[in-house]
N, C-alpha and C. Protein backbone atom coordinates (compact mmCIF):
# COMPACT_ATOMS: atom_id res chain seq x y z
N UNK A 1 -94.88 68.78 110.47
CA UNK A 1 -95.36 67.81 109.52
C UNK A 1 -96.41 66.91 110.15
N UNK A 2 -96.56 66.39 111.38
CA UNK A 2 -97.40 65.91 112.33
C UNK A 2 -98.91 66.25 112.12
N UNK A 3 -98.10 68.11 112.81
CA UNK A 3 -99.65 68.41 112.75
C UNK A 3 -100.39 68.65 111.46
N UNK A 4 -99.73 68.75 110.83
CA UNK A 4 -100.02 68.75 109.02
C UNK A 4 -101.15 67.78 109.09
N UNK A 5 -100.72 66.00 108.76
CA UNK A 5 -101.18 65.09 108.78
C UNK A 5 -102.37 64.82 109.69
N UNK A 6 -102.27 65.14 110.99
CA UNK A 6 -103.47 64.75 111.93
C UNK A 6 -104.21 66.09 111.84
N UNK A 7 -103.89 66.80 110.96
CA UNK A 7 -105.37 68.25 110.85
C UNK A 7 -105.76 67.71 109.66
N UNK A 8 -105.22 66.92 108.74
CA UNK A 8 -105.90 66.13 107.14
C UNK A 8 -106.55 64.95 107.93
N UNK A 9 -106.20 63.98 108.66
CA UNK A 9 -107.12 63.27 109.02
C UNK A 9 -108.47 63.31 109.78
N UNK A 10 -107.89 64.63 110.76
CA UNK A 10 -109.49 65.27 110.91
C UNK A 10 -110.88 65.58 109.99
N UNK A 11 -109.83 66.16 109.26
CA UNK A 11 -111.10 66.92 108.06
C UNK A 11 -111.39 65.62 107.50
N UNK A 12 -110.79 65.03 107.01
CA UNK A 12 -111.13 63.76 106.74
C UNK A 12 -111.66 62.81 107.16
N UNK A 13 -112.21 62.88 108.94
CA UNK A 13 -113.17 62.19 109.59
C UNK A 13 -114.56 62.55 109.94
N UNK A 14 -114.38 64.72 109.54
CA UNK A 14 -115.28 65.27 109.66
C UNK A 14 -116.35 65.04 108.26
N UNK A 15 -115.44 64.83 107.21
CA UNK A 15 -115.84 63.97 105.92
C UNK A 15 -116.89 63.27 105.51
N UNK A 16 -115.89 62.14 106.45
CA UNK A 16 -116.85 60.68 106.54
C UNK A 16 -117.67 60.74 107.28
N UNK A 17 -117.81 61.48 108.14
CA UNK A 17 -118.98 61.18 109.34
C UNK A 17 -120.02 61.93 108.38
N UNK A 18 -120.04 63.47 107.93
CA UNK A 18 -120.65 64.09 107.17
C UNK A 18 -121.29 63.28 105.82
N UNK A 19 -120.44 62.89 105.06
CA UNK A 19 -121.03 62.34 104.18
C UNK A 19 -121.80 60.61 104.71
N UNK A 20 -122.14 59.95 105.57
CA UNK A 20 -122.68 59.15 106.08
C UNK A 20 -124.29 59.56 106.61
N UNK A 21 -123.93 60.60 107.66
CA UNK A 21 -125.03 61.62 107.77
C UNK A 21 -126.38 61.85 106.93
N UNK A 22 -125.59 62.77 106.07
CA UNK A 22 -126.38 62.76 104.97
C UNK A 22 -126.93 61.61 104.39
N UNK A 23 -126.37 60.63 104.20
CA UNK A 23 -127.01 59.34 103.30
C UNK A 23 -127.93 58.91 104.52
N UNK A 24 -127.88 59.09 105.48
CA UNK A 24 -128.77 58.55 106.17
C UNK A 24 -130.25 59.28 106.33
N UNK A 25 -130.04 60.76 106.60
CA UNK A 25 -131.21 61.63 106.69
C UNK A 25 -132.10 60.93 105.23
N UNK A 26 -131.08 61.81 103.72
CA UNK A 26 -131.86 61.41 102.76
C UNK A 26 -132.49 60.13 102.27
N UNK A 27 -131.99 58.89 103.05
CA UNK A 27 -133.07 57.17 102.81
C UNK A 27 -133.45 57.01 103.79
N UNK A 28 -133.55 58.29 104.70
CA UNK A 28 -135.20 57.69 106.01
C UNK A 28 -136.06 58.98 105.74
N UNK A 29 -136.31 59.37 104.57
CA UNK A 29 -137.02 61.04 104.20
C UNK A 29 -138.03 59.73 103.88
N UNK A 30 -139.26 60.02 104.66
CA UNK A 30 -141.04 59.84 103.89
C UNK A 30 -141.09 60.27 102.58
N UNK A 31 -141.68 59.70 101.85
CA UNK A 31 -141.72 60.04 100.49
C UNK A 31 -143.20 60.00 100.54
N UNK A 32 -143.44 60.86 100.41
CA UNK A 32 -145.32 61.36 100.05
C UNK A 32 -145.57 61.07 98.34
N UNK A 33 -146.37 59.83 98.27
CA UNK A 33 -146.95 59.20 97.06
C UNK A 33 -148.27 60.23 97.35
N UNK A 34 -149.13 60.00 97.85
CA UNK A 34 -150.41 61.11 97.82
C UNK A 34 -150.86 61.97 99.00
N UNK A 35 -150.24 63.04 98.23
CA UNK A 35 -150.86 64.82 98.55
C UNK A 35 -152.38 64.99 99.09
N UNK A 36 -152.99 64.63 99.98
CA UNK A 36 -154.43 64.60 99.88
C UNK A 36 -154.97 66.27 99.84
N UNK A 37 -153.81 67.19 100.03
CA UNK A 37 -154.48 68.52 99.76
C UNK A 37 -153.39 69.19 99.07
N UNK A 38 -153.07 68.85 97.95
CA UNK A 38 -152.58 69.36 97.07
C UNK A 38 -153.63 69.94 95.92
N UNK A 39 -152.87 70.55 94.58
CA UNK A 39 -153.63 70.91 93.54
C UNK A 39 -154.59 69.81 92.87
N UNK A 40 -153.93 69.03 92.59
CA UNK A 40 -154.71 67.58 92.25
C UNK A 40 -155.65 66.96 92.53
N UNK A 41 -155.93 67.10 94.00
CA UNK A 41 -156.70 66.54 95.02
C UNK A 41 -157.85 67.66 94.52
N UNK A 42 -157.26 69.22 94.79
CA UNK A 42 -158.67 70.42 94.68
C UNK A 42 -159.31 70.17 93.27
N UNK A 43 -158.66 69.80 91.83
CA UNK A 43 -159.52 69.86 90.87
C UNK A 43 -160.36 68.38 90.98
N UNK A 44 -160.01 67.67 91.26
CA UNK A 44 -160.53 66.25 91.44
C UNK A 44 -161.97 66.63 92.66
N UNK A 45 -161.35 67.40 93.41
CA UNK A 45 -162.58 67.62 93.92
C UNK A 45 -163.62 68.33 93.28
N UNK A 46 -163.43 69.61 92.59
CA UNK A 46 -164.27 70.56 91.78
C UNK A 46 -164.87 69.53 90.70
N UNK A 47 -164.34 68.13 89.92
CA UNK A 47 -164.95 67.68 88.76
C UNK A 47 -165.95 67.09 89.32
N UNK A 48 -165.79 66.34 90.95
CA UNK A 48 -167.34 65.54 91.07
C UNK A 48 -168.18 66.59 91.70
N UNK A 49 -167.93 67.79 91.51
CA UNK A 49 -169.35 68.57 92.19
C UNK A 49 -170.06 69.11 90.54
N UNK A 50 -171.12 69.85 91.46
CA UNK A 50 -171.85 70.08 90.22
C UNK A 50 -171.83 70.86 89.54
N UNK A 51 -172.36 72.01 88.76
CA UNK A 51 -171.91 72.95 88.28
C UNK A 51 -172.12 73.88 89.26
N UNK A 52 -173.15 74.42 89.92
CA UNK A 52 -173.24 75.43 90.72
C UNK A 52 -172.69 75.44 91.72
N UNK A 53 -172.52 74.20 92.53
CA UNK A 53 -171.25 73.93 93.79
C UNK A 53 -169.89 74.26 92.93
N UNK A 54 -169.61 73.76 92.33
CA UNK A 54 -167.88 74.36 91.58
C UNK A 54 -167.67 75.28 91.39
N UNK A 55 -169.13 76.64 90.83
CA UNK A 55 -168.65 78.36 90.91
C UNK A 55 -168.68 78.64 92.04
N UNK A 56 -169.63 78.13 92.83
CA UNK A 56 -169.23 78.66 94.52
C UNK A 56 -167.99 78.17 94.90
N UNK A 57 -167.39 76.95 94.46
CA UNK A 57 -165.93 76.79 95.49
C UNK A 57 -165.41 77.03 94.66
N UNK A 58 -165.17 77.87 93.51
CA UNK A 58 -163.81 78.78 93.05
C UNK A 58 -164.11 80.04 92.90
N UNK A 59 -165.41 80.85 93.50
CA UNK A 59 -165.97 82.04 94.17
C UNK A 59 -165.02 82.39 95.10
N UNK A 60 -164.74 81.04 96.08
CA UNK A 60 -164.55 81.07 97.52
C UNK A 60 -163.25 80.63 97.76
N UNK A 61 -162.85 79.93 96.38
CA UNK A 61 -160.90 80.02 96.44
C UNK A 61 -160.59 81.29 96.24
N UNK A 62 -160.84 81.86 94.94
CA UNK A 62 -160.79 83.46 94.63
C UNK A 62 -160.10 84.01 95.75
N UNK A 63 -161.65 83.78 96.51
CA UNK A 63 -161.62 85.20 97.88
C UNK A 63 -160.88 84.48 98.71
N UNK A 64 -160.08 83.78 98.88
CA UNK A 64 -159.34 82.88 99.72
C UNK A 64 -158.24 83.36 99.51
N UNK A 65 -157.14 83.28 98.50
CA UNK A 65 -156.41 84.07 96.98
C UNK A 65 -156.24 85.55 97.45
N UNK A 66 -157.47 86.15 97.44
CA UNK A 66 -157.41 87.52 97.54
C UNK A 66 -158.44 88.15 98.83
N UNK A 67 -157.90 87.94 99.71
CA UNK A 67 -158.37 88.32 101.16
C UNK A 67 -159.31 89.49 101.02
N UNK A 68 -159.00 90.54 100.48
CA UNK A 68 -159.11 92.04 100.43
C UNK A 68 -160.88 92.09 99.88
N UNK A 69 -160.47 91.09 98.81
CA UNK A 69 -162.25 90.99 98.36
C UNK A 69 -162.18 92.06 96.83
N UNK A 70 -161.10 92.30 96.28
CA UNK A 70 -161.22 92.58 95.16
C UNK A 70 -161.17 91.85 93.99
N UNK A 71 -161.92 91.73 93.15
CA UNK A 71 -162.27 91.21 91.99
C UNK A 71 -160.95 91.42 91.14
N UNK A 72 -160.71 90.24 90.15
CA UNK A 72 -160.12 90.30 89.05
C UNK A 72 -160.65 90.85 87.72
């Protein structure tokens, strides 16, 4: 009956330590407000270029996309 009890209080310290752990990793995680090379960032970039700079840089995402160099 002993060891009953002090193998439940184990798991039960392995528990608490565990669930502490965790709360700690997840409220010191960086939280990224802005992506500077995310999707967002690339169309924001394509709207201030011009028209002929914007078919070249989605020419050149394309082929970025598709290494091989085959057309859609």
């Amino acid at each position: 009956m002993l060891a009953s009890s002090s193998l439940a209080v184990f798991f039960a310290a392995i528990s608490i330590v565990s669930a502490f752990t965790l709360a700690y990793i997840v409220l010191t995680q960086e939280k990224k407000a802005y992506d500077p090379h995310g999707p967002v960032a690339f169309h924001r970039h394509l709207e201030a270029l011009s028209d002929i700079s914007r078919q070249k840089t989605r020419s050149q995402a394309r082929e970025m996309q598709d290494p091989t160099g085959n057309s859609k």
